[in-house]
C-alpha atoms as a PDB file:
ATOM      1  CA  UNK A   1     254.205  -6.801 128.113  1.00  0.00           C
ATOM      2  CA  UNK A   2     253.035  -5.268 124.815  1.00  0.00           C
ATOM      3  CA  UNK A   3     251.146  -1.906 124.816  1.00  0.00           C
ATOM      4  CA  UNK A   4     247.414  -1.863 123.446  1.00  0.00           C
ATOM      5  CA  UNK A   5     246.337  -0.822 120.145  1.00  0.00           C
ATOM      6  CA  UNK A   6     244.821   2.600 121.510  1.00  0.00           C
ATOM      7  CA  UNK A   7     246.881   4.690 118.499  1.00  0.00           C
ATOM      8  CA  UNK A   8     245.279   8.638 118.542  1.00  0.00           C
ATOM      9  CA  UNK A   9     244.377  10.184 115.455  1.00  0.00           C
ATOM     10  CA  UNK A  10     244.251  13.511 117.235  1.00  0.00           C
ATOM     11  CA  UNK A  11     247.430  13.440 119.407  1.00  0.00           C
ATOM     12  CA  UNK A  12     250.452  15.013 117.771  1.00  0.00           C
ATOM     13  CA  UNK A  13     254.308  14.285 118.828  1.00  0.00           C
ATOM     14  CA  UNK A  14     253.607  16.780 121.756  1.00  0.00           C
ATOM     15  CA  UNK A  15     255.126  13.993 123.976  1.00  0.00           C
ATOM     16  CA  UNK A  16     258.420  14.001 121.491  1.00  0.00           C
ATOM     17  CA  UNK A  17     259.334  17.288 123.602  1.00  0.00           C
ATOM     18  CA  UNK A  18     262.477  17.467 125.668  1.00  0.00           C
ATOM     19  CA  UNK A  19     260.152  18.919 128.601  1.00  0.00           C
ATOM     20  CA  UNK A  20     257.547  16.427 129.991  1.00  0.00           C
ATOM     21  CA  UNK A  21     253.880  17.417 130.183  1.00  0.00           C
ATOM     22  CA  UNK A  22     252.152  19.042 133.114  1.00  0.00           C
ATOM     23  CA  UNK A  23     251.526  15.739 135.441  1.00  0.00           C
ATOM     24  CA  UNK A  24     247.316  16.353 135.593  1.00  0.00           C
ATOM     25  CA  UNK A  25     245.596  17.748 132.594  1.00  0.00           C
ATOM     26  CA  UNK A  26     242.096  18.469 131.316  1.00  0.00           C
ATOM     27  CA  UNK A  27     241.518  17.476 127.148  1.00  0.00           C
ATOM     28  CA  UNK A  28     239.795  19.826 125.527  1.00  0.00           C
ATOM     29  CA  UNK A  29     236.808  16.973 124.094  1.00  0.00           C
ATOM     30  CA  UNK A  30     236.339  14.522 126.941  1.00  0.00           C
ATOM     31  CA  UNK A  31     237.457  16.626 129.933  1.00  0.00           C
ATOM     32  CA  UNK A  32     239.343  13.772 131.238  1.00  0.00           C
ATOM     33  CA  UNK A  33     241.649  14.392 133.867  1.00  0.00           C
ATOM     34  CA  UNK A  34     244.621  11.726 134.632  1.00  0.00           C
ATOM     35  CA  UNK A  35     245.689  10.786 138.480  1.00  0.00           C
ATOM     36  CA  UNK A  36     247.647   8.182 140.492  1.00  0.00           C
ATOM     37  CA  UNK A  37     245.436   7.205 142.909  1.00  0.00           C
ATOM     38  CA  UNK A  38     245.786   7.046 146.773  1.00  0.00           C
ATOM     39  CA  UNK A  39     246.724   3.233 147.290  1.00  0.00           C
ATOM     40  CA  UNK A  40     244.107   2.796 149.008  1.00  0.00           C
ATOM     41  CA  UNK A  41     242.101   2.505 145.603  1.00  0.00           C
ATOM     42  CA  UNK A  42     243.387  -0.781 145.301  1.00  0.00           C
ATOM     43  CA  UNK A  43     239.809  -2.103 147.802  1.00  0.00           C
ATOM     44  CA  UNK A  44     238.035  -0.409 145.502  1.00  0.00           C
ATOM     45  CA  UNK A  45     236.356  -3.863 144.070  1.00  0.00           C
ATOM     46  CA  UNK A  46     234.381  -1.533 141.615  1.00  0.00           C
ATOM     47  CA  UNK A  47     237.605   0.204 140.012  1.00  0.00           C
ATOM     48  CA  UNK A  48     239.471  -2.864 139.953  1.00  0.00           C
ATOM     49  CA  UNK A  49     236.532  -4.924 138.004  1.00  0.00           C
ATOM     50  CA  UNK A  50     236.151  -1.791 135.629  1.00  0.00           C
ATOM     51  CA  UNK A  51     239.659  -1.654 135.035  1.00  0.00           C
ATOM     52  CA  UNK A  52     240.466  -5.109 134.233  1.00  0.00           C
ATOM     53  CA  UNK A  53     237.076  -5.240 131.735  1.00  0.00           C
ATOM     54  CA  UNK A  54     238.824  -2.481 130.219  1.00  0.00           C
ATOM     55  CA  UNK A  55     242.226  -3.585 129.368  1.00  0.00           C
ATOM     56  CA  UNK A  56     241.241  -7.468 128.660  1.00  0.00           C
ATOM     57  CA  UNK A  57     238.189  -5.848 126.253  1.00  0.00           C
ATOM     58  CA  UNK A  58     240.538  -3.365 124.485  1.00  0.00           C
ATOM     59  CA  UNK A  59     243.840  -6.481 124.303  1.00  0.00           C
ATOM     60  CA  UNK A  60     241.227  -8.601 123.200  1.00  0.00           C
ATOM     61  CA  UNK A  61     240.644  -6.289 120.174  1.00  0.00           C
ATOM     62  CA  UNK A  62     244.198  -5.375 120.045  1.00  0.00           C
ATOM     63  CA  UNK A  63     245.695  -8.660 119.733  1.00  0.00           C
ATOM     64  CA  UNK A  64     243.271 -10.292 117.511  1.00  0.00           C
ATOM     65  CA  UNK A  65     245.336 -13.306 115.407  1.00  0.00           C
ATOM     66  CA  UNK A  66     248.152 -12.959 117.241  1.00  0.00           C
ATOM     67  CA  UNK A  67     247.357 -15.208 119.833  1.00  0.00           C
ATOM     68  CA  UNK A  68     246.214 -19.002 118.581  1.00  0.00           C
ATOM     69  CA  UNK A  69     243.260 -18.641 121.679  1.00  0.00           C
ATOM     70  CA  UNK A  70     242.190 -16.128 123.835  1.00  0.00           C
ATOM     71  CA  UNK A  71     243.284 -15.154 126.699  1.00  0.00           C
ATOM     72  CA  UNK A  72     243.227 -12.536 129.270  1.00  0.00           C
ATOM     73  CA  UNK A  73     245.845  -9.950 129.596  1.00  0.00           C
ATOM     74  CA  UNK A  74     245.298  -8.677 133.300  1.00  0.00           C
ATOM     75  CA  UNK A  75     243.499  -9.707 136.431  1.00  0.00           C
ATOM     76  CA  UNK A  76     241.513  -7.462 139.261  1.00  0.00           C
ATOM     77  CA  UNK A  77     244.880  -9.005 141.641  1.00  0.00           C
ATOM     78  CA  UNK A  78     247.174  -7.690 138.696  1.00  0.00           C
ATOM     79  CA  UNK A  79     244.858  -4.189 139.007  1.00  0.00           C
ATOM     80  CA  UNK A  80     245.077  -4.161 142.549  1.00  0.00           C
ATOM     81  CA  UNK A  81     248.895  -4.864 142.985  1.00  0.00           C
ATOM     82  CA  UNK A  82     249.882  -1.760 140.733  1.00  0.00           C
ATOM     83  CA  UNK A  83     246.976   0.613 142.320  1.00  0.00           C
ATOM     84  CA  UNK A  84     248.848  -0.195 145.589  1.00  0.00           C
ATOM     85  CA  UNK A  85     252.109   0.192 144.279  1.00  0.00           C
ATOM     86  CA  UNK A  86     251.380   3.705 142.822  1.00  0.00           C
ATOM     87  CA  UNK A  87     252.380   2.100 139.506  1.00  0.00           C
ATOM     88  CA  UNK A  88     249.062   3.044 137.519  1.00  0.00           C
ATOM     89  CA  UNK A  89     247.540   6.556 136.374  1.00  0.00           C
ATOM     90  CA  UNK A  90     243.864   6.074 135.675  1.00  0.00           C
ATOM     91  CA  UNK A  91     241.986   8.867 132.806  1.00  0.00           C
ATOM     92  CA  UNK A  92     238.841   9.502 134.111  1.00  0.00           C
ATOM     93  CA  UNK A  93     235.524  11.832 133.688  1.00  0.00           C
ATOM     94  CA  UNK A  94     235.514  14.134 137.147  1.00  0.00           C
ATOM     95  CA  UNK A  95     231.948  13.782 138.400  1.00  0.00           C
ATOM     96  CA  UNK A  96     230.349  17.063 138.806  1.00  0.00           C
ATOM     97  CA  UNK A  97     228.511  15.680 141.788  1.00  0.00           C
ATOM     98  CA  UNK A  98     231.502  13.908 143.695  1.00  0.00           C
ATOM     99  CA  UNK A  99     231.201  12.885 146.993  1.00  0.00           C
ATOM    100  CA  UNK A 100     234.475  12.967 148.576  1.00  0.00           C
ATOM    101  CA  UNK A 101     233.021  10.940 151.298  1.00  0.00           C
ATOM    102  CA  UNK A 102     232.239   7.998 149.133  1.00  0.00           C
ATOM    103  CA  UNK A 103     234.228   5.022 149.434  1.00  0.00           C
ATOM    104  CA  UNK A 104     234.607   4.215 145.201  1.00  0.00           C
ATOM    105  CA  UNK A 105     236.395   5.576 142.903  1.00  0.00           C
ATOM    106  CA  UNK A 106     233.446   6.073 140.842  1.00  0.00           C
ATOM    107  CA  UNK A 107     232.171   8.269 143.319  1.00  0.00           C
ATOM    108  CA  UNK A 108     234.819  10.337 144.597  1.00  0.00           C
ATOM    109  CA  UNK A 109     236.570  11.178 141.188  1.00  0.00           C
ATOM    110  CA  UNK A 110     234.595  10.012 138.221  1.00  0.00           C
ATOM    111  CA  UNK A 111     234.119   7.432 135.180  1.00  0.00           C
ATOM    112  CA  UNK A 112     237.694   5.646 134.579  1.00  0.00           C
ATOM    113  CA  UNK A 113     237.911   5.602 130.720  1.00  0.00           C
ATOM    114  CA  UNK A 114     241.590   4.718 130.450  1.00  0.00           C
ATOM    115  CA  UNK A 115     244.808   3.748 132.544  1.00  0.00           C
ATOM    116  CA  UNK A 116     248.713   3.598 131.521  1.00  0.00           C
ATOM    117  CA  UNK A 117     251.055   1.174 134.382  1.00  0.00           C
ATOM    118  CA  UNK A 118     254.931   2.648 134.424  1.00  0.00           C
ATOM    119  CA  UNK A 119     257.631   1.369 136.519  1.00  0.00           C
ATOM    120  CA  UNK A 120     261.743   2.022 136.965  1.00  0.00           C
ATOM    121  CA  UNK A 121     263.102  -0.211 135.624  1.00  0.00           C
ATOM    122  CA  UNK A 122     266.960   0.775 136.339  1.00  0.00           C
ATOM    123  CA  UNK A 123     268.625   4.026 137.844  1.00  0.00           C
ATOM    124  CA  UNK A 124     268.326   5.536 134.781  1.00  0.00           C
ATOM    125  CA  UNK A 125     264.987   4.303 132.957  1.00  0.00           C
ATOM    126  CA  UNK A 126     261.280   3.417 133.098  1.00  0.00           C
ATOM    127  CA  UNK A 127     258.980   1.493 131.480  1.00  0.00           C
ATOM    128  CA  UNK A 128     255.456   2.059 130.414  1.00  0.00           C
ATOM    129  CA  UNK A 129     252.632  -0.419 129.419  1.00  0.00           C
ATOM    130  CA  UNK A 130     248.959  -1.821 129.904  1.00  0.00           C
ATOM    131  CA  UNK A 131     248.011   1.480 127.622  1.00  0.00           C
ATOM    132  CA  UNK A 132     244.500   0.760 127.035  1.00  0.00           C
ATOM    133  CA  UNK A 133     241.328   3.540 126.214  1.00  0.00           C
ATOM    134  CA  UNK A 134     237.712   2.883 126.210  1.00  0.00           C
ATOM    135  CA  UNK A 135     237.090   2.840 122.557  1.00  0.00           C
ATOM    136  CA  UNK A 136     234.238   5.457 122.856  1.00  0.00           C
ATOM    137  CA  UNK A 137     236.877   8.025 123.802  1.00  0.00           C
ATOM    138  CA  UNK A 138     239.609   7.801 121.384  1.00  0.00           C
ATOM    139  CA  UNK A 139     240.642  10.099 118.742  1.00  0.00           C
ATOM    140  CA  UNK A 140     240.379  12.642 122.031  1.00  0.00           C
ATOM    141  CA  UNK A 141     243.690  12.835 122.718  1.00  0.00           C
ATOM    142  CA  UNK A 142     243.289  10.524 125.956  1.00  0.00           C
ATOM    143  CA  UNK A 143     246.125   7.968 124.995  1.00  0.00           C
ATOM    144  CA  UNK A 144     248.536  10.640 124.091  1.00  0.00           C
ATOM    145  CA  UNK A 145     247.533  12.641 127.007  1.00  0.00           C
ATOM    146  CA  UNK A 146     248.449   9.035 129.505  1.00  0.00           C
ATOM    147  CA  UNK A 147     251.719   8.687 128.008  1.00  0.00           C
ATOM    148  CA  UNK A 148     252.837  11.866 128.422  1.00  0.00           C
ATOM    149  CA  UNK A 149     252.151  11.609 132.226  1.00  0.00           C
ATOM    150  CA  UNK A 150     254.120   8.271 132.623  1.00  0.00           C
ATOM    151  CA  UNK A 151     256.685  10.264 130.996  1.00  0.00           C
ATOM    152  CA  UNK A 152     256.517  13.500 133.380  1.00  0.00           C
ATOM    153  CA  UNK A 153     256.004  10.850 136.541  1.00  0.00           C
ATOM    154  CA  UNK A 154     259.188   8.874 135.699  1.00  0.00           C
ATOM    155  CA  UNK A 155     261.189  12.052 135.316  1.00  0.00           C
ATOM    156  CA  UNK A 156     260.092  14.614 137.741  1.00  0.00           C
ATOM    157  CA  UNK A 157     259.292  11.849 140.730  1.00  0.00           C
ATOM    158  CA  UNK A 158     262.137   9.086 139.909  1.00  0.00           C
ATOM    159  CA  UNK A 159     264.387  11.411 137.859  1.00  0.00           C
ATOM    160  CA  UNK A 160     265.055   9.097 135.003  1.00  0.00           C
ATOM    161  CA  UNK A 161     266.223  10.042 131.729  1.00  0.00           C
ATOM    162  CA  UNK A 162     264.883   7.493 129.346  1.00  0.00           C
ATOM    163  CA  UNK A 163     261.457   5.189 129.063  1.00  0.00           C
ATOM    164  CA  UNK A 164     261.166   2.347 127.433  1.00  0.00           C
ATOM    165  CA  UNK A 165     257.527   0.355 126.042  1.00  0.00           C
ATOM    166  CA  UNK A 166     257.526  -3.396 124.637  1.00  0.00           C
ATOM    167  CA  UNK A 167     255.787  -4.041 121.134  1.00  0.00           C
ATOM    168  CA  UNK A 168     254.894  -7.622 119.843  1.00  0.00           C
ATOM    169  CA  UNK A 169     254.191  -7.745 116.512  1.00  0.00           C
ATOM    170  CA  UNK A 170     253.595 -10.739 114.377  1.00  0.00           C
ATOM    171  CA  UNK A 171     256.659 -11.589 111.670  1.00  0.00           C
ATOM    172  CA  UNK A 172     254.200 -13.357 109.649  1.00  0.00           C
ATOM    173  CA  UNK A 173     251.851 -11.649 108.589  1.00  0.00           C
ATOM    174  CA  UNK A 174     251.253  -8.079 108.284  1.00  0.00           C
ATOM    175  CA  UNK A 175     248.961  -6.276 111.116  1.00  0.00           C
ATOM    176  CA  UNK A 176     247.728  -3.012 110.216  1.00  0.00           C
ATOM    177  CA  UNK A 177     246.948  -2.288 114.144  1.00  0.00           C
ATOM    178  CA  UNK A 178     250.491  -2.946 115.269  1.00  0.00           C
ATOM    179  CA  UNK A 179     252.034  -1.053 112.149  1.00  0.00           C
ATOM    180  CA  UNK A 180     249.923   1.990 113.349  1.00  0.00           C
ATOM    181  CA  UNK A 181     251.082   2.062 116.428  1.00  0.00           C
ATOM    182  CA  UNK A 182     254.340   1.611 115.969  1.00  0.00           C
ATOM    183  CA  UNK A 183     254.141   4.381 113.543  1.00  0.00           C
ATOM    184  CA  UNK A 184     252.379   6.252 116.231  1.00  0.00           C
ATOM    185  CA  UNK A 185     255.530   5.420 119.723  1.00  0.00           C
ATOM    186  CA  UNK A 186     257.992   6.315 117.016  1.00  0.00           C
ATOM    187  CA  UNK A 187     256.236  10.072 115.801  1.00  0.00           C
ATOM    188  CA  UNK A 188     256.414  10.504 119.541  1.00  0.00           C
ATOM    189  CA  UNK A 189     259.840  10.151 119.895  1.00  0.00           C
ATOM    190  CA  UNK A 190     260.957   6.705 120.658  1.00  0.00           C
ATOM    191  CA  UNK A 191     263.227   4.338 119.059  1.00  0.00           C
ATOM    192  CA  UNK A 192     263.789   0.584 118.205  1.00  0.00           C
ATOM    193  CA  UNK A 193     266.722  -0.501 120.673  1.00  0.00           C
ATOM    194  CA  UNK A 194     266.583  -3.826 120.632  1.00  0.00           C
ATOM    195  CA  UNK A 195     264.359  -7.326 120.339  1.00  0.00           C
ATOM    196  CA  UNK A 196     264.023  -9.377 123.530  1.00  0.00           C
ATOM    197  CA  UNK A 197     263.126 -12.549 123.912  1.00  0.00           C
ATOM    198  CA  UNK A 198     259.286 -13.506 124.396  1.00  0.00           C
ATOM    199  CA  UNK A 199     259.605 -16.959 125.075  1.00  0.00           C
ATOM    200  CA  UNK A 200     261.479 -16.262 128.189  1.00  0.00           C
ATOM    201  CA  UNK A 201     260.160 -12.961 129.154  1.00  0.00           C
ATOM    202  CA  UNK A 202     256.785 -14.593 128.941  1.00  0.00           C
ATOM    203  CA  UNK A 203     256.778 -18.406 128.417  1.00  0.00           C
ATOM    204  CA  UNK A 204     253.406 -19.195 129.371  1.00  0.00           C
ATOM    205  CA  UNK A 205     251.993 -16.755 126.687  1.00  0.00           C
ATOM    206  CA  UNK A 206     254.538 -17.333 123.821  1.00  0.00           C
ATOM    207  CA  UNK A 207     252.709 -20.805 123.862  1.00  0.00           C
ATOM    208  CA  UNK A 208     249.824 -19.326 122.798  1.00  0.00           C
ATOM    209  CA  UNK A 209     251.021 -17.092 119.741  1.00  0.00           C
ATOM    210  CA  UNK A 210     249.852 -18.092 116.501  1.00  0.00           C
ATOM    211  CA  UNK A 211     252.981 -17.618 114.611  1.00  0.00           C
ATOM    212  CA  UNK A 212     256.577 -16.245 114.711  1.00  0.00           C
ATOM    213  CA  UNK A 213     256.259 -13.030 116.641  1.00  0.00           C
ATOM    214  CA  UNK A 214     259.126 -10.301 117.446  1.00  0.00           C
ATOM    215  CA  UNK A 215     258.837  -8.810 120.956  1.00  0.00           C
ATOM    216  CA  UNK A 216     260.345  -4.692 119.829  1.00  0.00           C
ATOM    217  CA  UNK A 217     261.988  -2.667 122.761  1.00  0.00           C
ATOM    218  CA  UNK A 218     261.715   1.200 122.249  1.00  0.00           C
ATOM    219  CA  UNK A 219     262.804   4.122 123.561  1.00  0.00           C
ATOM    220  CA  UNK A 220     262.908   7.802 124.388  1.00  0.00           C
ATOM    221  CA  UNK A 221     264.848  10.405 125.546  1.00  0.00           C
ATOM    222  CA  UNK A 222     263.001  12.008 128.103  1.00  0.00           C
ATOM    223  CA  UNK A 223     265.852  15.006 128.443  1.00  0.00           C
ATOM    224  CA  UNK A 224     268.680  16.429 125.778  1.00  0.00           C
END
């Protein structure tokens, strides 16, 4: 599915490096640190609600005319599934007072203000998406910072070579969010390889699209 309109003034190509990223990280501004959590996270009712908010709230903005209704783009099952797959890295704000005791999220690491899902896809390449940032947080460096993990995750863990991220854009008319960030994937390296087909990657949602709509494939290099 396509990736949110979270494009970061303040994040460079950093991620367009041959060498991944360190896999945790603090940002300078929001001192937001980025984790896969245990699997057991995915009982955590009160991460899985503020997670889903997010993402729907931040697609909702994202997709705006694109869609002929709206709709929303994940689910607290959805949420869940990938927590307990170790298929989602959450941003969050470490909470000086943590109690590692607690049984939420909220109070054993902190105030989720993002999340980034990635996935192999085959022997050689994974897949990023559901890249969404509370809006009071961007232009930190919080979006760059959660794709350059997916990319260190898929190839130190897996040892894949390539990721790939889907982009649907309307064909008729112009939208200045999806232009961004497609400006934005491709200064960090990645590529137009190829248009897929929406309609059967996703028929009950290419019902909904207000227009003709391309469904963009890109990709990286994650080593020389």
């Amino acid at each position: 599915m396509d990736i949110s309109e979270i494009a970061d003034p303040a994040f460079t190509n950093e991620a367009a490096e041959s060498t991944p990223a360190p896999s945790q990280r603090s940002d300078d501004n929001t001192k937001a640190m980025i984790e896969v959590p245990p699997s057991s996270a995915a009982d955590d009712k009160h991460l899985t609600e503020a997670l889903t908010a997010l993402v729907n709230a931040v697609y909702s903005t994202a997709e705006r005319d694109i869609y002929s209704t709206d709709f929303e783009r994940t689910s607290t099952e959805d949420v869940a599934d990938l927590l307990r797959a170790g298929e989602l890295a959450i941003a969050y704000l470490p909470r000086p007072d943590a109690n590692e005791d607690a049984s939420s999220f909220h109070q054993t690491w902190g105030t989720p203000i993002g999340c980034i899902s990635m996935k192999q896809i085959s022997p050689t390449t994974g897949e990023f998406g559901m890249l969404a940032v509370d809006p009071a947080h961007r232009g930190a460096g919080v979006g760059g910072g959660l794709v350059r993990f997916a990319e260190e995750r898929c190839y130190r863990n897996l040892g894949l070579g390539a990721m790939r991220l889907e982009l649907l854009a309307p064909v008729h008319f112009e939208h200045g969010g999806k232009t961004r960030l497609q400006a934005w994937y491709e200064s960090l390296g990645y590529v137009h390889v190829e248009l897929r087909d929406f309609k059967g990657a996703y028929p009950h949602l290419h019902e909904l699209l207000s227009g003709p709509t391309e469904f963009r494939v890109f990709e990286k290099r994650l080593v020389d």
